[in-house]
Protein backbone atom coordinates (compact mmCIF):
# COMPACT_ATOMS: atom_id res chain seq x y z
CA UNK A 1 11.31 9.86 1.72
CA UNK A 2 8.56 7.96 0.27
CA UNK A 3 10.81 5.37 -1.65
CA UNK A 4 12.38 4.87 1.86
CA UNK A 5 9.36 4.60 3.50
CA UNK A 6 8.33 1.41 0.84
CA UNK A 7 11.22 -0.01 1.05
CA UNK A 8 11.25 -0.42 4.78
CA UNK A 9 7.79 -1.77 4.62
CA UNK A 10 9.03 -4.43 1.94
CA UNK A 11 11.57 -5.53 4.75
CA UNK A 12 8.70 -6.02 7.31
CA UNK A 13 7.35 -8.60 4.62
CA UNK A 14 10.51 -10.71 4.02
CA UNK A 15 11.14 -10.40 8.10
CA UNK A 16 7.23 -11.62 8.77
CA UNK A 17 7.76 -14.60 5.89
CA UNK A 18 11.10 -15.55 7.69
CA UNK A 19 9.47 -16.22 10.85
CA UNK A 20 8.31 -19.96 10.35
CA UNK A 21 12.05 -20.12 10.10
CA UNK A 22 14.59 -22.10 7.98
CA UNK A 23 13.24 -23.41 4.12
CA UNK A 24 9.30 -22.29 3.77
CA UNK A 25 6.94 -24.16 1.42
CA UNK A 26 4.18 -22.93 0.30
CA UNK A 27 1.30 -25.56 -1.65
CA UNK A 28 -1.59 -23.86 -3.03
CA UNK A 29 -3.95 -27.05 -3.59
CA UNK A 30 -7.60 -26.99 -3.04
CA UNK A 31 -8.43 -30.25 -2.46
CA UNK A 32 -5.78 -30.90 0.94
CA UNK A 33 -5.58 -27.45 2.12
CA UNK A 34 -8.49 -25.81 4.39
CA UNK A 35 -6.61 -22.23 4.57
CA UNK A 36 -8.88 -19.61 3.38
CA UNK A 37 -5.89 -18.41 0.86
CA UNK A 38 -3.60 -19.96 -1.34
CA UNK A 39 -0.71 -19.13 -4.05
CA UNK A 40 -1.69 -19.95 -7.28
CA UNK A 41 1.14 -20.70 -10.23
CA UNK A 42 -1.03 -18.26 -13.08
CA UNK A 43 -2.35 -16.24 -9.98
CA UNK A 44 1.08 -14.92 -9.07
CA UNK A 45 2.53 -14.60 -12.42
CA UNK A 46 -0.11 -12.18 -13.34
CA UNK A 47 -0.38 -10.12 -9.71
CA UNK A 48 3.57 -9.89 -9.58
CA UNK A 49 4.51 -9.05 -13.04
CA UNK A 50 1.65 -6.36 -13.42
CA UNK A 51 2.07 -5.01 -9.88
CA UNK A 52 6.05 -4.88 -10.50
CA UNK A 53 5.24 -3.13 -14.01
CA UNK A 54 3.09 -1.17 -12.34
CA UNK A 55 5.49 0.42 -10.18
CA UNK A 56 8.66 0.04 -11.72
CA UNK A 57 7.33 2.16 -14.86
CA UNK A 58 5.89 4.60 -12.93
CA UNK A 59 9.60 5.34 -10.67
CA UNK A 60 11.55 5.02 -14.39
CA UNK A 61 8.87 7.53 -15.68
CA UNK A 62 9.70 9.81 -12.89
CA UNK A 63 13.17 9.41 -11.70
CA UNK A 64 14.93 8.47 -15.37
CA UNK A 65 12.21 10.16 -18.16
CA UNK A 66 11.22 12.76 -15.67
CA UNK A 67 7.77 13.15 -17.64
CA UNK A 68 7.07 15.61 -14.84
CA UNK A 69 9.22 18.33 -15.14
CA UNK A 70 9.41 20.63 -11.82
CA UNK A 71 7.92 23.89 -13.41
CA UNK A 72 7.62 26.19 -10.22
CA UNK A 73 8.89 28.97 -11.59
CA UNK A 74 6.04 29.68 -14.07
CA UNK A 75 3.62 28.40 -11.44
CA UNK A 76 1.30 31.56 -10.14
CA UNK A 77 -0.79 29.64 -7.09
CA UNK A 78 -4.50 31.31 -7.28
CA UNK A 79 -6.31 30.39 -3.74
CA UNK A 80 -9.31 31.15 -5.29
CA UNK A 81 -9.32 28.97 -7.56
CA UNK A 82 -9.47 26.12 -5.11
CA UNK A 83 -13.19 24.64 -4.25
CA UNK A 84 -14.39 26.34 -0.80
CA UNK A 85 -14.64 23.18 0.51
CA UNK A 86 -11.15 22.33 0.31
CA UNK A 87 -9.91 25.60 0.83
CA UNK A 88 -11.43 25.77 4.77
CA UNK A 89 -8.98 22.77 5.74
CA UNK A 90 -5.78 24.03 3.80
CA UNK A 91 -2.66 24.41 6.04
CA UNK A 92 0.72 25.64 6.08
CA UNK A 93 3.48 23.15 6.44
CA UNK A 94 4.02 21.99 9.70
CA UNK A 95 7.47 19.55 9.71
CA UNK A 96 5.77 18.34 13.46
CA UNK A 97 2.48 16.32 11.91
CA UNK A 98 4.35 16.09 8.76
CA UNK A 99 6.51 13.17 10.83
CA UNK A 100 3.38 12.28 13.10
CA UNK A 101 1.77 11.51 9.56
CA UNK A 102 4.36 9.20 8.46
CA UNK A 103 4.54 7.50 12.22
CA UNK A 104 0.78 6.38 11.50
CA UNK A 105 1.42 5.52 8.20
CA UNK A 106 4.36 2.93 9.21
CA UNK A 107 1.92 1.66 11.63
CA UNK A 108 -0.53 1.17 9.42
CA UNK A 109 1.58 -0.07 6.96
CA UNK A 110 2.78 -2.98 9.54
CA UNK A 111 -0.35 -3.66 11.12
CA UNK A 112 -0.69 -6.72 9.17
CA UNK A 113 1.97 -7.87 12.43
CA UNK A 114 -0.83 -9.06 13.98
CA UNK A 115 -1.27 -12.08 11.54
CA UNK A 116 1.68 -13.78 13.17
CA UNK A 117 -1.45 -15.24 15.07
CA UNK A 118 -2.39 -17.47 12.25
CA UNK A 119 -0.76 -20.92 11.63
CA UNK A 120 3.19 -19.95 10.92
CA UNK A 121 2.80 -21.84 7.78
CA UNK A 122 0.60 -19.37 6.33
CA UNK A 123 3.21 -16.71 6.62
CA UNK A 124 4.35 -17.06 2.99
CA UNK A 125 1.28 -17.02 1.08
CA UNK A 126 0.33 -13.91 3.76
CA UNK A 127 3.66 -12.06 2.91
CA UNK A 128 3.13 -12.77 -0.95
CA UNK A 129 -0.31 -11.43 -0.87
CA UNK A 130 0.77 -8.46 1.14
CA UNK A 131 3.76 -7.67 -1.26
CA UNK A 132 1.49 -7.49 -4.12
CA UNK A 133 -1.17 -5.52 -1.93
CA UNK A 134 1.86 -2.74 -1.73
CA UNK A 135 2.90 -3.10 -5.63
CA UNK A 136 -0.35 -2.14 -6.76
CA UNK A 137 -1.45 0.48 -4.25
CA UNK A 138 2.17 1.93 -4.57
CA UNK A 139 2.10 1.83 -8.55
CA UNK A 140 -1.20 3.51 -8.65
CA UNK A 141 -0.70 6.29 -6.22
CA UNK A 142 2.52 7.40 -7.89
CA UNK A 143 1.03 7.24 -11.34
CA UNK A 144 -1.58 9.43 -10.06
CA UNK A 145 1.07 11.58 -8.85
CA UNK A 146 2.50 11.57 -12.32
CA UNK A 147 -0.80 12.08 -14.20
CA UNK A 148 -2.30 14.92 -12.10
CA UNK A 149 -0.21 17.99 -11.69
CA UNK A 150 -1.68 19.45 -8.43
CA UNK A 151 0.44 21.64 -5.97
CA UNK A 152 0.48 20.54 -2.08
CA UNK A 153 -1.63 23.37 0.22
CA UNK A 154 1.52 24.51 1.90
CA UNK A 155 2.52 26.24 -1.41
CA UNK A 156 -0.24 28.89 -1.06
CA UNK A 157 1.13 30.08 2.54
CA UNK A 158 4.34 31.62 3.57
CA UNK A 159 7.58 29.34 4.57
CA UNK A 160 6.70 26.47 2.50
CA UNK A 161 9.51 23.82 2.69
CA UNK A 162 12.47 24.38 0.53
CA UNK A 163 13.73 21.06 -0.54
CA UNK A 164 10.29 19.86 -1.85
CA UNK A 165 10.76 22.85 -4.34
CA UNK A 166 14.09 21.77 -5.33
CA UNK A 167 13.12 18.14 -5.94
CA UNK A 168 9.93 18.65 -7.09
CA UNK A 169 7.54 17.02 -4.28
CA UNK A 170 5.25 20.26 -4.09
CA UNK A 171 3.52 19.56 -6.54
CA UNK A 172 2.80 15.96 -5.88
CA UNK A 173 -0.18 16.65 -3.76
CA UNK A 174 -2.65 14.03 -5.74
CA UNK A 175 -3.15 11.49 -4.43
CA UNK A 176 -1.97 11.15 -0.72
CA UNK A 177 0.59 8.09 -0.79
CA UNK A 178 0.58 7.86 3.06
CA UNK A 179 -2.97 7.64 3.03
CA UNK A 180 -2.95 5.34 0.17
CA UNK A 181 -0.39 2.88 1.78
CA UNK A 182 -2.07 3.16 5.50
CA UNK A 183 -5.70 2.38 3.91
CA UNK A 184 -4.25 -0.72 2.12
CA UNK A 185 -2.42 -2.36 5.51
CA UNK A 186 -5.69 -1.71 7.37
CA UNK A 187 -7.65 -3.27 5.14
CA UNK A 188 -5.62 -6.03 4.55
CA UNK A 189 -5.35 -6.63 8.16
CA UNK A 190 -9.05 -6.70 8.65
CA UNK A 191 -10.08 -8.75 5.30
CA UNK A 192 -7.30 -11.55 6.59
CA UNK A 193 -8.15 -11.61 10.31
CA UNK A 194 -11.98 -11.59 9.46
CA UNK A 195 -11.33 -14.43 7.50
CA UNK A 196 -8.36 -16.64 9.35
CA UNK A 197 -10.33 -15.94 12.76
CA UNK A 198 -14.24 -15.74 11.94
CA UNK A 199 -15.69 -16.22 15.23
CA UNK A 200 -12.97 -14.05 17.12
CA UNK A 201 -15.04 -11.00 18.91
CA UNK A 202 -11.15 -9.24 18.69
CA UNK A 203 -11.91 -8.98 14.54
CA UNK A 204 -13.95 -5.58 15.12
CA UNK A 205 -11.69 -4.19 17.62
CA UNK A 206 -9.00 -5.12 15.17
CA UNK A 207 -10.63 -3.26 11.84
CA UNK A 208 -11.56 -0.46 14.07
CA UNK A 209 -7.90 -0.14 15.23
CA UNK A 210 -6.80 -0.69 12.07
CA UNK A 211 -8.53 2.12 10.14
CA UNK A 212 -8.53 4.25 13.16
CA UNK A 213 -4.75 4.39 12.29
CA UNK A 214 -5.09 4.96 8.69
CA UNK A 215 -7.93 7.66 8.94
CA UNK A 216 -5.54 9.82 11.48
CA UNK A 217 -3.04 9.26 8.66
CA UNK A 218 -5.43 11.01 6.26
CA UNK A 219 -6.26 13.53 8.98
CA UNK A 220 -2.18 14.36 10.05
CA UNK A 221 -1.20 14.46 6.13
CA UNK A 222 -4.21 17.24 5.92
CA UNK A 223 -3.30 19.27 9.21
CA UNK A 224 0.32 19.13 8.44
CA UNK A 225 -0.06 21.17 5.00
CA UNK A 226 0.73 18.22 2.49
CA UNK A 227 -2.36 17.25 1.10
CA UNK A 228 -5.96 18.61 0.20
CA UNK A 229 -9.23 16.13 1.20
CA UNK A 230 -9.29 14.97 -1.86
CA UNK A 231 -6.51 13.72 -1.95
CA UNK A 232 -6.48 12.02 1.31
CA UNK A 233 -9.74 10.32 0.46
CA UNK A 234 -8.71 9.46 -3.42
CA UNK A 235 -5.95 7.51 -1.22
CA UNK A 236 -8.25 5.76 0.93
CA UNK A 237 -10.11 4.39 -2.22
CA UNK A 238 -7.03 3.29 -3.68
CA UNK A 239 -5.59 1.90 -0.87
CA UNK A 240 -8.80 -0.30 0.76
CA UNK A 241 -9.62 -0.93 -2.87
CA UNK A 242 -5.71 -3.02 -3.28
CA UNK A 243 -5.94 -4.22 0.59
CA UNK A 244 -9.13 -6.09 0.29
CA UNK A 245 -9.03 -6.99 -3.82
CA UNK A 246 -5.58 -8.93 -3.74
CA UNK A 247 -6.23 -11.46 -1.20
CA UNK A 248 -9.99 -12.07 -2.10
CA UNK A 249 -8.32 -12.89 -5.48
CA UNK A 250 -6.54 -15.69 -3.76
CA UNK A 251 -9.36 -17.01 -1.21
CA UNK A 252 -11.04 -20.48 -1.65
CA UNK A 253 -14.03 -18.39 -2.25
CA UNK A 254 -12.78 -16.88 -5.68
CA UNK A 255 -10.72 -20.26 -6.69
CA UNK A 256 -13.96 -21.76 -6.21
CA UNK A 257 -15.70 -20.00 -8.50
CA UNK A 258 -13.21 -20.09 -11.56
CA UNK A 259 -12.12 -24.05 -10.87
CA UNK A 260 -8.70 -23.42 -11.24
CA UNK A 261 -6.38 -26.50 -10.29
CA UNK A 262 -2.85 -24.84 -10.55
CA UNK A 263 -0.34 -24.51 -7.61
CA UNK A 264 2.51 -23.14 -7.09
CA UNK A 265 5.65 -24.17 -4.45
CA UNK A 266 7.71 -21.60 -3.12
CA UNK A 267 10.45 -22.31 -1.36
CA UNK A 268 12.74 -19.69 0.31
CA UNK A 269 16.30 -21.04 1.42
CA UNK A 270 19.55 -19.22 2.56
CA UNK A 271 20.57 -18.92 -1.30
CA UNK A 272 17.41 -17.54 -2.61
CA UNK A 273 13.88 -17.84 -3.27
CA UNK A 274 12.57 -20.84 -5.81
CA UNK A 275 9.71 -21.30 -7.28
CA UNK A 276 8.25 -24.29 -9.18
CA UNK A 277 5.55 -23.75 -11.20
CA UNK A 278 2.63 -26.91 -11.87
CA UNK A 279 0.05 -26.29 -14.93
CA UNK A 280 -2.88 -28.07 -14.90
């Protein structure tokens, strides 16, 4: 479910960069471009390879090493052992706001849409950005999953789902990946908007929107049994932490500051993506 749900997201991001239609060329050069973002040659090597590292380790570590081993049978769930706090907003599984939770999430997830406002040759460098935005916010919530051994609150009630025994999702309750993914498309849509549209009164509706999605994502993964507040807030960290850090990393603003003179052309054509690379 979850590597479904990323991979479907990735598709909005290749369907969004397609939109300016045909061959796409991105140049990321200071001096004759006035976009508040821009690719950058060292930029990307570094953001793709360690996102991509990131997150392919973490699915070879679970799906291929399985460092994790599923260990219910020796697990004895104590309630009482679970702070009082989090134990007044456990609940049992409910399959209803389980898919309700993942309905936000997607919308979350593509709320970045609403960038098709900017200039449509901006759509690369957007979709790059937000590509890496989802690396590193997926990468880190699923090592966290791997780290932390923590079983979901449905466990500790009666008619907990089966099939997240079998394959071993019960006891990936830390930290909430829907959460994490919704947090990191809101605030990616409202760092980008704030800064492509700076004197548009929509850009408070739009953050407000925006995180009003991804909070009832936190709130729906809670209700429907699959997470404890912790870890729905642990995901919001992680998530607004990726959505606004990536693309401030490529913003005049930071380029500004370091001096660097590199660019980077991408071009994406009906046999596959190139990209040139120019070293100061």
């Amino acid at each position: 479910m979850r590597k479904t749900f990323f991979c479907r997201a990735l598709l909005c991001l290749c369907v969004l960069a397609g939109k300016s239609g045909g061959i796409l060329v991105a140049q990321s050069e200071a001096a004759d471009n006035d976009s508040p973002f821009r690719l950058n040659a060292l930029n990307e090597s570094i953001q793709i390879s360690a996102g991509a590292a990131l997150t392919g380790s973490a699915i070879l570590c679970d799906k291929v090493f399985k460092i994790k081993p599923n260990d219910f049978e020796t697990w004895q769930g104590n309630r009482g052992e679970i702070p009082a706090f989090e134990r007044g907003l456990m609940r049992p599984y409910s399959k209803p706001l389980h898919y309700l939770g993942t309905g936000t999430a997607a919308l979350a997830v593509l709320s970045p849409g609403i960038m098709a406002l900017a200039p449509s040759d901006q759509y690369l460098t957007m979709g790059v950005m937000y590509g890496e935005t989802l690396l590193w916010a997926y990468g880190l919530k699923e090592w966290g999953k791997l780290i932390v051994r923590r079983a979901r609150p449905y466990m500790y009630f009666d008619n907990y789902p089966q099939d997240k025994v079998a394959d071993g999702d019960w006891e990936n309750s830390f930290p909430s990946g829907h959460t994490t993914l919704a947090f990191a498309g809101a605030a990616f849509t409202t760092y980008l908007f704030g800064q492509y549209f700076p004197d548009s009164a929509w850009r408070f509706a739009v953050a407000g929107i925006s995180f009003g999605i991804a909070a009832t994502t936190g709130a729906l993964r809670i209700a429907s049994g699959n997470h404890f507040l912790t870890d729905v807030l642990t995901g919001a960290v992680i998530g607004t932490l990726c959505g606004f850090a990536v693309p401030f990393f490529h913003s005049a603003q930071f380029y500004s500051k370091i001096g660097k003179k590199d660019r980077a052309e991408v071009t994406i054509t009906p046999l596959g993506l190139n990209v040139r690379l120019f070293l100061d």
